[in-house]
Protein backbone atom coordinates (compact mmCIF):
# COMPACT_ATOMS: atom_id res chain seq x y z
CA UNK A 1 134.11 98.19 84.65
CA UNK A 2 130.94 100.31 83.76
CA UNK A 3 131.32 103.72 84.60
CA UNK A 4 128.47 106.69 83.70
CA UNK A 5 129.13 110.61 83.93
CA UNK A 6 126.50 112.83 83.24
CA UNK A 7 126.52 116.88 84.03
CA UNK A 8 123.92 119.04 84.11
CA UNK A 9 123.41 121.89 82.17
CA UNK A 10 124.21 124.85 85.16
CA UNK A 11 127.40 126.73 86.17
CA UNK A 12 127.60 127.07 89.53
CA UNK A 13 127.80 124.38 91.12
CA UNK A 14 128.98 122.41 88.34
CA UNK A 15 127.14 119.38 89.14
CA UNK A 16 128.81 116.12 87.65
CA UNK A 17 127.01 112.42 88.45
CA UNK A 18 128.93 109.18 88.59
CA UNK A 19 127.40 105.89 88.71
CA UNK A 20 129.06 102.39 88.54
CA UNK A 21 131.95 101.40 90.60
CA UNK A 22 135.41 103.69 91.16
CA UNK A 23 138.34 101.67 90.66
CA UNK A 24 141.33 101.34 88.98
CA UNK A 25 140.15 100.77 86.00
CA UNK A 26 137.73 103.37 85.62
CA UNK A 27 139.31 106.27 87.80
CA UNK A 28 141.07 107.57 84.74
CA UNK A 29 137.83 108.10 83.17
CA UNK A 30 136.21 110.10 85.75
CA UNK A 31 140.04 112.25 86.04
CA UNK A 32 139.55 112.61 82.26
CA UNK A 33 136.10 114.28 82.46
CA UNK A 34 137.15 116.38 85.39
CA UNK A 35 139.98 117.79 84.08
CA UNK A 36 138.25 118.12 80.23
CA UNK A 37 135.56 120.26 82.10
CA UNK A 38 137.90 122.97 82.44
CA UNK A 39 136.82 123.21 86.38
CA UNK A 40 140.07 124.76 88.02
CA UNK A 41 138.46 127.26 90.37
CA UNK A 42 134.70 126.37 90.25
CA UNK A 43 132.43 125.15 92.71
CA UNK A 44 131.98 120.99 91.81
CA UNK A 45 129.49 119.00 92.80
CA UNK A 46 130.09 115.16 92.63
CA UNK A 47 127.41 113.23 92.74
CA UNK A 48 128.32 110.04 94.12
CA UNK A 49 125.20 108.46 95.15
CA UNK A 50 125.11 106.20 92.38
CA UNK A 51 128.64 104.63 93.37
CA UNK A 52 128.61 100.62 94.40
CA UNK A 53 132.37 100.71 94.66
CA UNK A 54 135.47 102.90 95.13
CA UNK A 55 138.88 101.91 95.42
CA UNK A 56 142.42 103.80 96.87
CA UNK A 57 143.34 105.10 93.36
CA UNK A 58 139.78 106.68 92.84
CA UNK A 59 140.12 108.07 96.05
CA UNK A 60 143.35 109.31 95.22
CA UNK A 61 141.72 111.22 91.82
CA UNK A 62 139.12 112.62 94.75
CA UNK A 63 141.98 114.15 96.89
CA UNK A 64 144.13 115.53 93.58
CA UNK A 65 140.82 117.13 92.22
CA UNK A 66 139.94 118.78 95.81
CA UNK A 67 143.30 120.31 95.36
CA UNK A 68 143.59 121.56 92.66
CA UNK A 69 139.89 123.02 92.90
CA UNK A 70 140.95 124.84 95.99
CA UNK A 71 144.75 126.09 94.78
CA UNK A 72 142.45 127.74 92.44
CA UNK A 73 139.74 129.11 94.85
CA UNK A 74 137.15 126.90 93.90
CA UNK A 75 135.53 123.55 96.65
CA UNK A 76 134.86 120.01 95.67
CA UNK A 77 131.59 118.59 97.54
CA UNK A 78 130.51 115.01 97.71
CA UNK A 79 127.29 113.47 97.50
CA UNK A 80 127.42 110.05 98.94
CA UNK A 81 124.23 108.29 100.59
CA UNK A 82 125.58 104.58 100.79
CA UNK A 83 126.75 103.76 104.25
CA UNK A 84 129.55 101.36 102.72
CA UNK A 85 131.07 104.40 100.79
CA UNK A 86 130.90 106.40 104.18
CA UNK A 87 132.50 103.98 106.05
CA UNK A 88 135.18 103.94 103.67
CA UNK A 89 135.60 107.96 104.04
CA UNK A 90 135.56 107.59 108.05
CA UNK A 91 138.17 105.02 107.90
CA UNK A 92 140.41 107.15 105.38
CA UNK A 93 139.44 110.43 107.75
CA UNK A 94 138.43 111.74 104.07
CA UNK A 95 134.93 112.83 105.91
CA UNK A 96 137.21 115.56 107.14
CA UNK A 97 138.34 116.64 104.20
CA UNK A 98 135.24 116.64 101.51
CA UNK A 99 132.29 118.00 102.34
CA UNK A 100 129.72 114.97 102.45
CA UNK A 101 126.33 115.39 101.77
CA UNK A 102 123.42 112.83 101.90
CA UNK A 103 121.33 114.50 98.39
CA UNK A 104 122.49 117.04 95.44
CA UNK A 105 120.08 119.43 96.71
CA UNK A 106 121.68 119.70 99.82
CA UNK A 107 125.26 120.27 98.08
CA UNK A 108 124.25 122.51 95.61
CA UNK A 109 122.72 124.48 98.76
CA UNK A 110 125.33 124.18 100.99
CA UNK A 111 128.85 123.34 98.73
């Protein structure tokens, strides 16, 4: 049930880094500091590379964040380098709809 968040100190991307497993229990936590960052409309980066875990209801915080970023003209991007946590996005056909990349470099490039 260990969930870390850290930001770093730029504006655009926001760049936000999760490490720890995504699950029920900690998926509030991770909605918390999204929506406390005051992002509606930004660029985000979410740095997931540091993930073990993620479950339907932290997927689910994912796809409601990605939303609401673009209602307000802003993207969510992805960074995810475990091939467990990209299987789980090919199954879901979430691949689709995040853009996935492999390092933050290449998200704060191309996001």
């Amino acid at each position: 049930m260990n969930l870390s968040i850290t930001t770093e100190a730029r504006e655009d991307p926001f760049v936000m880094h999760v490490g720890g497993d995504l699950d029920v229990y900690t998926a509030p936590q991770l909605k918390e500091a999204l929506d406390n960052m005051g992002l509606a409309g930004k660029t985000i980066v979410l740095d997931l590379s540091a993930v073990h875990f993620i479950d339907s209801t932290a997927l689910g915080v994912l796809v409601a964040t990605l939303q609401q970023s673009r209602a307000h003209e802003g993207e969510l991007c992805l960074v995810i380098d475990d091939p467990h946590l990209l299987k789980i996005f090919r199954i879901t056909g979430f691949d689709s709809l995040f853009s996935i990349f492999p390092q933050v470099a290449d998200a704060v490039e191309g996001c």
